[in-house]
C-alpha atoms as a PDB file:
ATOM      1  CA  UNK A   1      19.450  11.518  -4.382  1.00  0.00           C
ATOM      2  CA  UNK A   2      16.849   9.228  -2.777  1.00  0.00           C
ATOM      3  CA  UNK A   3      17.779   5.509  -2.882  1.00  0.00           C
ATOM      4  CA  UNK A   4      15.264   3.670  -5.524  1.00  0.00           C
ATOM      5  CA  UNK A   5      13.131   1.124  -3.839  1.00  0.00           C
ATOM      6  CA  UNK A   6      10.805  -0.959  -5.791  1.00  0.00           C
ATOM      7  CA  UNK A   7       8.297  -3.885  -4.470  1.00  0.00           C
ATOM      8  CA  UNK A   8       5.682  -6.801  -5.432  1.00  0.00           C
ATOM      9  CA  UNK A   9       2.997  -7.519  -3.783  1.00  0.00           C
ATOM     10  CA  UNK A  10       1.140 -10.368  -5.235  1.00  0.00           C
ATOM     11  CA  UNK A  11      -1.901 -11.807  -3.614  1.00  0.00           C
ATOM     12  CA  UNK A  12      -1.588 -15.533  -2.146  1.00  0.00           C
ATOM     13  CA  UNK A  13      -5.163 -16.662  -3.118  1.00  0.00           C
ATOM     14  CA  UNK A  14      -3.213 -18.765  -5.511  1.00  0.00           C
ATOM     15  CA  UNK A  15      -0.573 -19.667  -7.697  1.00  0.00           C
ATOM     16  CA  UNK A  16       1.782 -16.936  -9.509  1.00  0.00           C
ATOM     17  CA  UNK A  17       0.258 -17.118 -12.981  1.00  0.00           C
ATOM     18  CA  UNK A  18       1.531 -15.027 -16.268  1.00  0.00           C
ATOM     19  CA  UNK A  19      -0.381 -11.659 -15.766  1.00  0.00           C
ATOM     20  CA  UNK A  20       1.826 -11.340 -12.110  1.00  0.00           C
ATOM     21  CA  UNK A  21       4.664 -12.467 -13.737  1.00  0.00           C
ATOM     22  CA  UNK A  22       4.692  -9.438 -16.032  1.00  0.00           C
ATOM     23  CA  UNK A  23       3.859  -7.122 -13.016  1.00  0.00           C
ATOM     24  CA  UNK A  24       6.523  -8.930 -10.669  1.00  0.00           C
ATOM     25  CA  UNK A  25       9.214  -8.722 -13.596  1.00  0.00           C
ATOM     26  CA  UNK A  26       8.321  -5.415 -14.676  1.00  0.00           C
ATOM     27  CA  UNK A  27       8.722  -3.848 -10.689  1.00  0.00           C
ATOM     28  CA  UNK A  28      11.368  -5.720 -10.496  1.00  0.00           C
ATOM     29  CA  UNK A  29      13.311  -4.517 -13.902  1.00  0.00           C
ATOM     30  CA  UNK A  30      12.637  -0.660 -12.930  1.00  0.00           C
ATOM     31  CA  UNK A  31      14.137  -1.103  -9.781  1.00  0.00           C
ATOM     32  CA  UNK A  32      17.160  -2.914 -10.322  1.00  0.00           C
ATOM     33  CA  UNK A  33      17.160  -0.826 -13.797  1.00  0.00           C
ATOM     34  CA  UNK A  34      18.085   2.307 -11.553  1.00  0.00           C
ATOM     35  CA  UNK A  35      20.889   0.226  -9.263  1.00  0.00           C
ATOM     36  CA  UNK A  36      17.603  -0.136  -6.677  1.00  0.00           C
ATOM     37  CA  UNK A  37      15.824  -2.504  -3.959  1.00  0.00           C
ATOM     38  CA  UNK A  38      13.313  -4.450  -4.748  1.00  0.00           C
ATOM     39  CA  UNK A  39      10.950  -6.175  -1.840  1.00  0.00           C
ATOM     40  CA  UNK A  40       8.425  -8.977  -1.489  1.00  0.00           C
ATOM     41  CA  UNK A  41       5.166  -8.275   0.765  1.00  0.00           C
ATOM     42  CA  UNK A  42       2.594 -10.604   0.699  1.00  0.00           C
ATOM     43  CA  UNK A  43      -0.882  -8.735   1.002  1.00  0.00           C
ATOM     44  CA  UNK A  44      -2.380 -11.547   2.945  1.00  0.00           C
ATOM     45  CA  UNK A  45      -4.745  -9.493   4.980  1.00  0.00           C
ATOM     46  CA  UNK A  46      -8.041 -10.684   2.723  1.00  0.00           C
ATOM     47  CA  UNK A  47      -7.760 -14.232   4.862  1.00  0.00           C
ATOM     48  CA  UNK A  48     -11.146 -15.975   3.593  1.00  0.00           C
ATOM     49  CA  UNK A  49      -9.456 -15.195  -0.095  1.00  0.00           C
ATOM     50  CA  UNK A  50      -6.161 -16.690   1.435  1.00  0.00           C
ATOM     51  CA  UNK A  51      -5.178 -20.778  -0.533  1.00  0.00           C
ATOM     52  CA  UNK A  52      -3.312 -22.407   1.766  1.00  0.00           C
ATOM     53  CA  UNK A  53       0.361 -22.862   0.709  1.00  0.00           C
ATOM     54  CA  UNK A  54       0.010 -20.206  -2.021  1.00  0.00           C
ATOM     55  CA  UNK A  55       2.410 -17.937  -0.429  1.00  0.00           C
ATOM     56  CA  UNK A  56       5.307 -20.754  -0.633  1.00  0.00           C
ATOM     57  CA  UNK A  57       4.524 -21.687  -4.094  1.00  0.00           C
ATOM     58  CA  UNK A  58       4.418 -17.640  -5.242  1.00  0.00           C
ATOM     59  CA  UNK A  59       8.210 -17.682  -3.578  1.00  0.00           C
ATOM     60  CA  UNK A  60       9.211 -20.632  -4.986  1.00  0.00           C
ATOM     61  CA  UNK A  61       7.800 -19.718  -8.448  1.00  0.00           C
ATOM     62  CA  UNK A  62      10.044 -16.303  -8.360  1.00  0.00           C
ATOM     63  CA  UNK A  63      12.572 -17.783  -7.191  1.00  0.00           C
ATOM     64  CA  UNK A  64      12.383 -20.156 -10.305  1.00  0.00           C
ATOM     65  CA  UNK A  65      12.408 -17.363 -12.406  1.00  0.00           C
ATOM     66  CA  UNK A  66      15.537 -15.814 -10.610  1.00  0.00           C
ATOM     67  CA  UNK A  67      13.874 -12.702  -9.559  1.00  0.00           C
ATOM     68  CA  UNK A  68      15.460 -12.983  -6.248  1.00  0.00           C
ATOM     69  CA  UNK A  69      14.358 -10.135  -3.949  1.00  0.00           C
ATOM     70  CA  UNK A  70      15.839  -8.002  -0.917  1.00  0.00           C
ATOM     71  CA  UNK A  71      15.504  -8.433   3.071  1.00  0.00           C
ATOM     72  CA  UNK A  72      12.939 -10.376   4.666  1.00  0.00           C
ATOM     73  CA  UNK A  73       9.216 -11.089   2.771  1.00  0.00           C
ATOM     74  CA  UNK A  74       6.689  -8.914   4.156  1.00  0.00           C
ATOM     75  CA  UNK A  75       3.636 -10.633   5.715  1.00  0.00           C
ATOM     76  CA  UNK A  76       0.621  -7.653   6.767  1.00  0.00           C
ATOM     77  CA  UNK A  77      -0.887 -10.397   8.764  1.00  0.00           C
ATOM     78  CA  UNK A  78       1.973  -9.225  11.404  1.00  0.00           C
ATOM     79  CA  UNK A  79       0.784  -5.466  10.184  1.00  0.00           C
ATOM     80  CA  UNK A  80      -2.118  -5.043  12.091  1.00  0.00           C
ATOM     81  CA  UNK A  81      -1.340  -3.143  14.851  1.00  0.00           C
ATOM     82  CA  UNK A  82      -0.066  -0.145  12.257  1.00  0.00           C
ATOM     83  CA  UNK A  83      -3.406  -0.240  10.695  1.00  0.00           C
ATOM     84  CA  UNK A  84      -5.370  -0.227  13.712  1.00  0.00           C
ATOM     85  CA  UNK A  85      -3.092   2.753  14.874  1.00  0.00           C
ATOM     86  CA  UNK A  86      -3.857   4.945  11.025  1.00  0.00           C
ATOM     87  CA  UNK A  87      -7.154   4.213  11.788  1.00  0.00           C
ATOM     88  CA  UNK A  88      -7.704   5.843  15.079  1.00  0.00           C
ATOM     89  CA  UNK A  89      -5.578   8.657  14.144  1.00  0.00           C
ATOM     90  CA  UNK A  90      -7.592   9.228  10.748  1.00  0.00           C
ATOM     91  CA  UNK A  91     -11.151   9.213  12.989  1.00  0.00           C
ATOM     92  CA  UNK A  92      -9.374  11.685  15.437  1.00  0.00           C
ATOM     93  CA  UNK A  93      -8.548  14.314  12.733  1.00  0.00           C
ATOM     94  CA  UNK A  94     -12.021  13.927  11.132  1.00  0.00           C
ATOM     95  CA  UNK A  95     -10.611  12.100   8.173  1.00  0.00           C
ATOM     96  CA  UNK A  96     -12.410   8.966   8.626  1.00  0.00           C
ATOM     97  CA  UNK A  97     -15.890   8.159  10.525  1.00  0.00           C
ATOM     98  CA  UNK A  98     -17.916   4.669  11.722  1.00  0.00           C
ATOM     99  CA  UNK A  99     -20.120   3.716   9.343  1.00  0.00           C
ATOM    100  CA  UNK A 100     -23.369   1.549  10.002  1.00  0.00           C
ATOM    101  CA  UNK A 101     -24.700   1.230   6.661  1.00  0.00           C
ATOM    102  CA  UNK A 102     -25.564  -2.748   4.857  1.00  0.00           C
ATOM    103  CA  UNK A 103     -23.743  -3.010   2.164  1.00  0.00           C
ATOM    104  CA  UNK A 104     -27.009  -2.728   0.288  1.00  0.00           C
ATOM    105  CA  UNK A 105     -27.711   0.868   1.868  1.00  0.00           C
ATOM    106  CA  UNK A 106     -24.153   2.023   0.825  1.00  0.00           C
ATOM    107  CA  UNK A 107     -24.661   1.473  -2.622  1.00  0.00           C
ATOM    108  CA  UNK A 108     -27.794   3.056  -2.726  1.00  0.00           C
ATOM    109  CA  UNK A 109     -26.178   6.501  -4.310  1.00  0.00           C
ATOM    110  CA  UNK A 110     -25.615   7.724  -7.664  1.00  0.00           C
ATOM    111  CA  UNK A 111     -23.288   5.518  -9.668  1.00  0.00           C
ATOM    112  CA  UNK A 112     -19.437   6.879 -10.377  1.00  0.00           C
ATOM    113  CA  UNK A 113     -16.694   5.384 -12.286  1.00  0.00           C
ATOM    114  CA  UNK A 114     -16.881   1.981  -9.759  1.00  0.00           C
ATOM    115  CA  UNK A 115     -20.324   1.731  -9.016  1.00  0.00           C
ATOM    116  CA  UNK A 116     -22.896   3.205  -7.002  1.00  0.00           C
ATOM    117  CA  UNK A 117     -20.995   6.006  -4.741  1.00  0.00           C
ATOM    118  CA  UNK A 118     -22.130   6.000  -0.828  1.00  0.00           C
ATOM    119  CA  UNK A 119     -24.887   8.562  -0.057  1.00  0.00           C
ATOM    120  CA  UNK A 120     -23.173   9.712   2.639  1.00  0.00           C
ATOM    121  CA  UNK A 121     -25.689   8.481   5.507  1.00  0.00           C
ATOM    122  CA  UNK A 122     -23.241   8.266   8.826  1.00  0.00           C
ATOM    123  CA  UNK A 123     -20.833  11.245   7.425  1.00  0.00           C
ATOM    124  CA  UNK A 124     -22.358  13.453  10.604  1.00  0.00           C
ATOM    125  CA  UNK A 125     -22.372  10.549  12.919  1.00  0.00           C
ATOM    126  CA  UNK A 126     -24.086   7.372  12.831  1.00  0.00           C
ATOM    127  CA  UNK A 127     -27.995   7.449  12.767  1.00  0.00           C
ATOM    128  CA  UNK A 128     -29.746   6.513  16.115  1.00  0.00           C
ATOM    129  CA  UNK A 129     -30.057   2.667  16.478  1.00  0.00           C
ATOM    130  CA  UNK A 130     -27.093   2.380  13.875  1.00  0.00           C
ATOM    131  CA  UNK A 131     -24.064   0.642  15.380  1.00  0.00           C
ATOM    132  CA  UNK A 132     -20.857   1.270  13.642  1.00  0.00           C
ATOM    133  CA  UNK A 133     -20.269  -1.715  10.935  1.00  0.00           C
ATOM    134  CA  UNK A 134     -17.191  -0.560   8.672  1.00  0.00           C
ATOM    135  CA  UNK A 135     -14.726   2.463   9.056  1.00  0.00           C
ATOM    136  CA  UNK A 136     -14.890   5.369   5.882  1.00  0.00           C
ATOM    137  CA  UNK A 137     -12.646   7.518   4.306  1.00  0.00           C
ATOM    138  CA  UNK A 138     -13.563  11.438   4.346  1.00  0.00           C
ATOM    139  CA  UNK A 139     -12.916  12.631   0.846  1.00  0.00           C
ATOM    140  CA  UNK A 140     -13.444  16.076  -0.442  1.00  0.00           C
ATOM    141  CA  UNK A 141     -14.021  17.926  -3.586  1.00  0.00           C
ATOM    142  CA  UNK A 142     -10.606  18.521  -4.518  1.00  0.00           C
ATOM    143  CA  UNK A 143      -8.698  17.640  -7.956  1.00  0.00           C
ATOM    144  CA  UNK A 144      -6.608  14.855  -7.266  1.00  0.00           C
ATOM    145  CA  UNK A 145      -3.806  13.837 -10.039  1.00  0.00           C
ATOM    146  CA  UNK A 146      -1.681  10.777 -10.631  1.00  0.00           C
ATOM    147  CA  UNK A 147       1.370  11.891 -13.276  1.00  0.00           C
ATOM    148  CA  UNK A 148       1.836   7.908 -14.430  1.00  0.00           C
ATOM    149  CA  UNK A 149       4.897   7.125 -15.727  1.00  0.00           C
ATOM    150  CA  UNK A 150       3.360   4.770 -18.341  1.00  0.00           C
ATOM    151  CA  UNK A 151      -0.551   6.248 -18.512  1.00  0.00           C
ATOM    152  CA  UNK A 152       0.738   9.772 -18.469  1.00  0.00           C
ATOM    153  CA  UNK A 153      -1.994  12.323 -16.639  1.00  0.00           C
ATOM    154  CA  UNK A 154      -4.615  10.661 -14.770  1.00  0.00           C
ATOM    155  CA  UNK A 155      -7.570  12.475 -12.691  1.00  0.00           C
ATOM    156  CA  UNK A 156      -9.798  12.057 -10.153  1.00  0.00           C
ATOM    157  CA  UNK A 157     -12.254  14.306  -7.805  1.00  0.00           C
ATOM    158  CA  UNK A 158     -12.984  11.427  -5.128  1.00  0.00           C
ATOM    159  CA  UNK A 159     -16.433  13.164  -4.101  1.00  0.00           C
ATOM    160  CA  UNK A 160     -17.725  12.744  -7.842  1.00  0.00           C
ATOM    161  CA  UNK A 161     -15.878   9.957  -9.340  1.00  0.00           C
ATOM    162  CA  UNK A 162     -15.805   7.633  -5.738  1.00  0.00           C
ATOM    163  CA  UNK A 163     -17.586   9.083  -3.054  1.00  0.00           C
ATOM    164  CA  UNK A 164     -16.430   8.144   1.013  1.00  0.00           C
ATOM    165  CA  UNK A 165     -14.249   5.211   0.650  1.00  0.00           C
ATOM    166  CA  UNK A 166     -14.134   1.838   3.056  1.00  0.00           C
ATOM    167  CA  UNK A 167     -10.830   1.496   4.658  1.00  0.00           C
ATOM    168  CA  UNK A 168     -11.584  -1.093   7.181  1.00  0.00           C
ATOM    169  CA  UNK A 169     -14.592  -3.631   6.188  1.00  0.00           C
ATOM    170  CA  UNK A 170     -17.680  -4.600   8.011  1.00  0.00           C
ATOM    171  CA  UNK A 171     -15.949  -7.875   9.092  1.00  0.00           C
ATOM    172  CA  UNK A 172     -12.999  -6.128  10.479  1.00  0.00           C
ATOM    173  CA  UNK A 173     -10.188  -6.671   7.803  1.00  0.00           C
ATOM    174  CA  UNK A 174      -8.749  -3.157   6.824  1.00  0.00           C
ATOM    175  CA  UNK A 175      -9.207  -2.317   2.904  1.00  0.00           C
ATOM    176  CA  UNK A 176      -6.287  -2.511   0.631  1.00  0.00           C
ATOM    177  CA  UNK A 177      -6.122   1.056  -0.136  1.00  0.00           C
ATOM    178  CA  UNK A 178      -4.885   1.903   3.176  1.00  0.00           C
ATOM    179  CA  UNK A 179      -3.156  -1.294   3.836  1.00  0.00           C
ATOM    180  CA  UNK A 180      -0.802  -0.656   0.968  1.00  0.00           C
ATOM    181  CA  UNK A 181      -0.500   3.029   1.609  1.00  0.00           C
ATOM    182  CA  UNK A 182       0.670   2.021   5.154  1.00  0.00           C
ATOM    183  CA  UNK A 183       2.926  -0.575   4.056  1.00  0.00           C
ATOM    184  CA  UNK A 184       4.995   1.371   0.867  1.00  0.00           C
ATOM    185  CA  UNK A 185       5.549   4.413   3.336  1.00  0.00           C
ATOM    186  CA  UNK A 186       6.601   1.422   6.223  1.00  0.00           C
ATOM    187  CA  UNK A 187       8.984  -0.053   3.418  1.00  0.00           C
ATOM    188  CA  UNK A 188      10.329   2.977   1.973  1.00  0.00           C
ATOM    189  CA  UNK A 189       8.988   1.863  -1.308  1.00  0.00           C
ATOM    190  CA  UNK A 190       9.373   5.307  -4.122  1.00  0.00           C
ATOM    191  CA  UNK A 191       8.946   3.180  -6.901  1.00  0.00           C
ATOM    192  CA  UNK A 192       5.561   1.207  -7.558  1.00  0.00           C
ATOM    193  CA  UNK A 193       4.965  -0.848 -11.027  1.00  0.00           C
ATOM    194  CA  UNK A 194       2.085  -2.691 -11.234  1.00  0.00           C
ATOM    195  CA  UNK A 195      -1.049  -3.529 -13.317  1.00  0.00           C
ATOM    196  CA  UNK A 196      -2.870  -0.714 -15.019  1.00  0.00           C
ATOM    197  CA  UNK A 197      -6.130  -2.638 -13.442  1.00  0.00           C
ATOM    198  CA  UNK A 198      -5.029  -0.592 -10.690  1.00  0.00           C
ATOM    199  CA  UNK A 199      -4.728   2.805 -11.974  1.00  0.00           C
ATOM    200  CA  UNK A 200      -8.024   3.666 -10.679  1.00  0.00           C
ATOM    201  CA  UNK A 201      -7.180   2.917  -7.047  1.00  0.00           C
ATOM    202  CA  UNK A 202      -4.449   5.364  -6.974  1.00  0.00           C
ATOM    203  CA  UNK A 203      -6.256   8.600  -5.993  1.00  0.00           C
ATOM    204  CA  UNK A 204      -7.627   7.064  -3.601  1.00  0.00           C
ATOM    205  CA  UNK A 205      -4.053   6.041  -2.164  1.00  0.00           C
ATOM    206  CA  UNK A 206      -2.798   9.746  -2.761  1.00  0.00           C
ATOM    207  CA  UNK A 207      -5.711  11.525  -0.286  1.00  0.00           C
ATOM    208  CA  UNK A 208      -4.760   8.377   2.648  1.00  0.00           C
ATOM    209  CA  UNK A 209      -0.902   9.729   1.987  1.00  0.00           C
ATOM    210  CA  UNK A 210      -1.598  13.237   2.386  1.00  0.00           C
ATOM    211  CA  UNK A 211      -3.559  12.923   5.251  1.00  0.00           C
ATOM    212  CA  UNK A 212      -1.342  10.529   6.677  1.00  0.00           C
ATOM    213  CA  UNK A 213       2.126  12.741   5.707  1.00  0.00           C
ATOM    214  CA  UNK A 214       3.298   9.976   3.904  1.00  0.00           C
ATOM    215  CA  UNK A 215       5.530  10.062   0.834  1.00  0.00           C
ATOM    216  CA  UNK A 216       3.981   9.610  -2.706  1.00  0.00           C
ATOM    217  CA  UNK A 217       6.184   7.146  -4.305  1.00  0.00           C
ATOM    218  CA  UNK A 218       6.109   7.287  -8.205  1.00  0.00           C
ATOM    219  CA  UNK A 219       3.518   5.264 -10.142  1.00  0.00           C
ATOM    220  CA  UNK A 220       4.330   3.417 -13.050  1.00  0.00           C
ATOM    221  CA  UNK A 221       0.697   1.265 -14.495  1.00  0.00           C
ATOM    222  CA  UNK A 222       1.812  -1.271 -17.246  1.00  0.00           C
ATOM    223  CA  UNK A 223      -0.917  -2.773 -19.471  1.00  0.00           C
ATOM    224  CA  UNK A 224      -2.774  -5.844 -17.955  1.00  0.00           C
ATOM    225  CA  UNK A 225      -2.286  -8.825 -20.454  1.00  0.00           C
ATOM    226  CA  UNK A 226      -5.575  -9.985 -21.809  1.00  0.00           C
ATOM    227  CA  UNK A 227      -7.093 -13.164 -24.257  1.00  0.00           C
ATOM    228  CA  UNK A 228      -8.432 -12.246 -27.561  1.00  0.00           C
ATOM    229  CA  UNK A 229     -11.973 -12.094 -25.893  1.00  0.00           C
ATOM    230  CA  UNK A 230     -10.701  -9.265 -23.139  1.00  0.00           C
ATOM    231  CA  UNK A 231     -10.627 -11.205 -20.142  1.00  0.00           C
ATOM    232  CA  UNK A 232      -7.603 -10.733 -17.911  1.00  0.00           C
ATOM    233  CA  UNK A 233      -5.159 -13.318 -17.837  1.00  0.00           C
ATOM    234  CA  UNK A 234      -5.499 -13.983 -13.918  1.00  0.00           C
ATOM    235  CA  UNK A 235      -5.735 -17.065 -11.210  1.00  0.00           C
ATOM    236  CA  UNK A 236      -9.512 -17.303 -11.903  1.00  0.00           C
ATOM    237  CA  UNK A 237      -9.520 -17.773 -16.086  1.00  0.00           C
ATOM    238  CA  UNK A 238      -6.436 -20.049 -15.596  1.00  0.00           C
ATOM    239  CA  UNK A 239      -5.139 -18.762 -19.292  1.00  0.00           C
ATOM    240  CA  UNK A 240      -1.449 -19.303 -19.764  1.00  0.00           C
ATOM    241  CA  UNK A 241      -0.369 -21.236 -16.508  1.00  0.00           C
ATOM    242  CA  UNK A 242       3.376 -20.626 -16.023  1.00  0.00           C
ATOM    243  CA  UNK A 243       5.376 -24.031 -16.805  1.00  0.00           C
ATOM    244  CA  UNK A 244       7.719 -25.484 -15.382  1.00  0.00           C
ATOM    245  CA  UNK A 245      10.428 -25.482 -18.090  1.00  0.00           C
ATOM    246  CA  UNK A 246      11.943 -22.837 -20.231  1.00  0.00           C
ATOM    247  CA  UNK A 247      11.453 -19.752 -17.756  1.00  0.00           C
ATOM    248  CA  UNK A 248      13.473 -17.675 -20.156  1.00  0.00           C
ATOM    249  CA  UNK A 249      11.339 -18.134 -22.706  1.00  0.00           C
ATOM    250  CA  UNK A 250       8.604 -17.272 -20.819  1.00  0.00           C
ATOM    251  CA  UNK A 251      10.322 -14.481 -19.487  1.00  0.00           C
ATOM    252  CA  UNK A 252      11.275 -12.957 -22.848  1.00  0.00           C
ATOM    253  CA  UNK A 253       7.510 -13.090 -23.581  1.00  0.00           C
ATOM    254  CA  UNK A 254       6.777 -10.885 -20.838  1.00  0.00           C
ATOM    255  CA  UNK A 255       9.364  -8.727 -22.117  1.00  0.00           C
ATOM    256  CA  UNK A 256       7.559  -8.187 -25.801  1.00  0.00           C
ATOM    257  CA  UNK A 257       4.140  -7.631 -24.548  1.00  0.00           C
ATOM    258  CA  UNK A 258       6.012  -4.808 -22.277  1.00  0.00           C
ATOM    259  CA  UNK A 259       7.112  -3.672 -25.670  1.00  0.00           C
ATOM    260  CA  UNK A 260      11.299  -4.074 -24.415  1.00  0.00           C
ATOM    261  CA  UNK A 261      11.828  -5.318 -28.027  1.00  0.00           C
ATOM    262  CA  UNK A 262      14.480  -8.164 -26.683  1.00  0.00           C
ATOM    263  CA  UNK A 263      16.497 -10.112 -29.357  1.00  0.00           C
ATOM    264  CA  UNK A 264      15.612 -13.319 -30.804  1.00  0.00           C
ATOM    265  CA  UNK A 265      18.414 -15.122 -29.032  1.00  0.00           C
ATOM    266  CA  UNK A 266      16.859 -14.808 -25.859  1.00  0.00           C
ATOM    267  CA  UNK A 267      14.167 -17.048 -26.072  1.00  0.00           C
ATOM    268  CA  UNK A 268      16.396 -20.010 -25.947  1.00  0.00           C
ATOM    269  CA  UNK A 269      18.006 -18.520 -22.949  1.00  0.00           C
ATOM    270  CA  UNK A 270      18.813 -18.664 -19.386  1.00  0.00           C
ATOM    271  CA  UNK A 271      16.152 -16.728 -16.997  1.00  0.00           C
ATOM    272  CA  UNK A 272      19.561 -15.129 -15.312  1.00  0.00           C
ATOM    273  CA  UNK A 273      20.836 -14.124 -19.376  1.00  0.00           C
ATOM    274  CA  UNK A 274      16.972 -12.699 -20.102  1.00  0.00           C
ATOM    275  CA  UNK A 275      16.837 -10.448 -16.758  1.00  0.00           C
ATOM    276  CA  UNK A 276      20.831  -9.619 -17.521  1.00  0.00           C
ATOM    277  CA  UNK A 277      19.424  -8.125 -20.731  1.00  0.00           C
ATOM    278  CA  UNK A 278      16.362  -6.830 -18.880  1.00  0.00           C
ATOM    279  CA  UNK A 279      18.337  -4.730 -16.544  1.00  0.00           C
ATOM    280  CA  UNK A 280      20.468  -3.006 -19.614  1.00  0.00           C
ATOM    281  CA  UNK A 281      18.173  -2.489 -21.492  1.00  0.00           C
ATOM    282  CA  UNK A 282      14.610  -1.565 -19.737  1.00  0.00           C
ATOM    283  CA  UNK A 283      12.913   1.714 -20.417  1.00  0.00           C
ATOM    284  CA  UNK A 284       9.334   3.239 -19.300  1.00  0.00           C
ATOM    285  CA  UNK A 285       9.231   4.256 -22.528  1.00  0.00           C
ATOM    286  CA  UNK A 286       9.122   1.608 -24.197  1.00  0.00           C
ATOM    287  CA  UNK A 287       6.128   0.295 -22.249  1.00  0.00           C
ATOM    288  CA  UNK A 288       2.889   0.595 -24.074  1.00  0.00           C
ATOM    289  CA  UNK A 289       0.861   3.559 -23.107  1.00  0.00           C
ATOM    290  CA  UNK A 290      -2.643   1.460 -23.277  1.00  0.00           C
ATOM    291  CA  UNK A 291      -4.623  -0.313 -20.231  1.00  0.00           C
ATOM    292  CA  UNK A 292      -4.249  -3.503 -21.441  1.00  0.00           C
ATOM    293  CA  UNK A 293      -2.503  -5.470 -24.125  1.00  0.00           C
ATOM    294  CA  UNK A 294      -3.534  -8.686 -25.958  1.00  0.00           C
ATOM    295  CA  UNK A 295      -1.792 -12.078 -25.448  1.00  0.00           C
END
């Protein structure tokens, strides 16, 4: 049976606020839920969204909360080489191609599920007088499915619904999608629980696996907590800072609005007691099967 290995990978463009904390606890839960590992990996690569000192405070904040984690924090700022590498070997096999389109120009197609979907101008090589700007993803027609563990069935055909994806950006930092492809295959990561704000990115993670004969790990999208008005409870609406007292309490709520159902003597305890409790008693199942949920 494989070994379960679970991971966070919060962004350090600022503190760790209460929507993470429900995606860190929640990855952190299912893993250790199933005897597993669970890793830190700081996706750092974005650098002009990078706070300075954000990736201490994130560390220190977990730590505060006890979710202590295994082996050495991932930085993929030191990762570069591997991406550089994927890249290369994606343009060899025809999976990926220069692109030389303004962002402008690329978004000049028919609009998908995420905006306007690229026209496909440099697909057959870039136009004369075009130098290559960003680096594209070759998708094709085919059917590709996410079975969520949370969302259930989940679909995608990438021509239609995306359209040739960027996975390295005009100003040279490689795109998420394949970053954290690269870096869950690197880590041996099978088990990845995060926000259901990123259910839509996973197709798009499944083609870069398959072409790069990766693993799939298996996906697990809890709801995103929103305010009564919808917005996401994130670094830049500043709702519901964590505090620096009581972290069971606040841990406990994270626990109801991932529908755990914990007892009412938790929220005077111990963040160790609540994520003793967590660990006996988390289930999937339990996990409401909606995108978001409200605060």
């Amino acid at each position: 049976m494989t070994a379960v290995v679970g991971r966070f990978a919060p962004s350090p463009s600022g503190a760790l606020h209460i929507g993470s904390l429900v995606a860190a606890l929640s990855s952190f839960l299912q893993a250790r839920a199933q005897g597993g590992r669970w890793l830190l990996r700081m996706d750092d690569l974005d650098t002009p969204r990078v706070e300075p000192g954000a990736a201490a405070r994130i560390l220190d904040a977990l730590r505060f909360f006890q979710l202590e984690w295994d082996d050495e924090v991932l930085y993929q700022d030191g990762r570069r080489p591997a991406y550089r590498l994927a890249i290369e070997r994606l343009k060899h096999a025809g999976l990926a191609f220069d692109c030389g389109c303004t962002r402008r120009e690329a978004r000049s197609g028919r609009v998908g599920i995420e905006g306007p979907i690229y026209p496909g101008t440099c697909r057959a090589g870039l136009p004369a007088g075009r130098h290559a700007r960003s680096v594209r993803f070759r998708v094709g027609g085919q059917l590709v499915r996410v079975a969520d563990a949370v969302q259930g069935i989940y679909e995608q055909r990438l021509d239609r619904d995306i359209g040739d994806f960027v996975i390295r950006r005009a100003d040279g930092i490689v795109a998420y999608q394949l970053a954290t492809v690269l870096d869950d295959a690197y880590q041996g990561v099978t088990e990845v629980v995060r926000g259901a704000d990123l259910l839509s990115s996973t197709p798009r993670q499944i083609a870069l696996q398959h072409a790069l004969g990766v693993d799939t790990p298996r996906y697990a999208h809890v709801p995103v907590v929103v305010d009564p008005a919808g917005e996401k409870l994130g670094k830049s609406t500043g709702a519901i800072p964590l505090r620096p007292e009581k972290p069971g309490a606040q841990l406990t709520r994270c626990l109801v609005w991932l529908g755990q159902r914990p007892p009412e003597t938790l929220w005077d305890a111990s963040a160790r007691r609540v994520l003793n409790w967590g660990v006996d008693n988390w289930s999937l199942d339990r996990v409401p099967k909606t995108l978001e949920t409200k605060a």
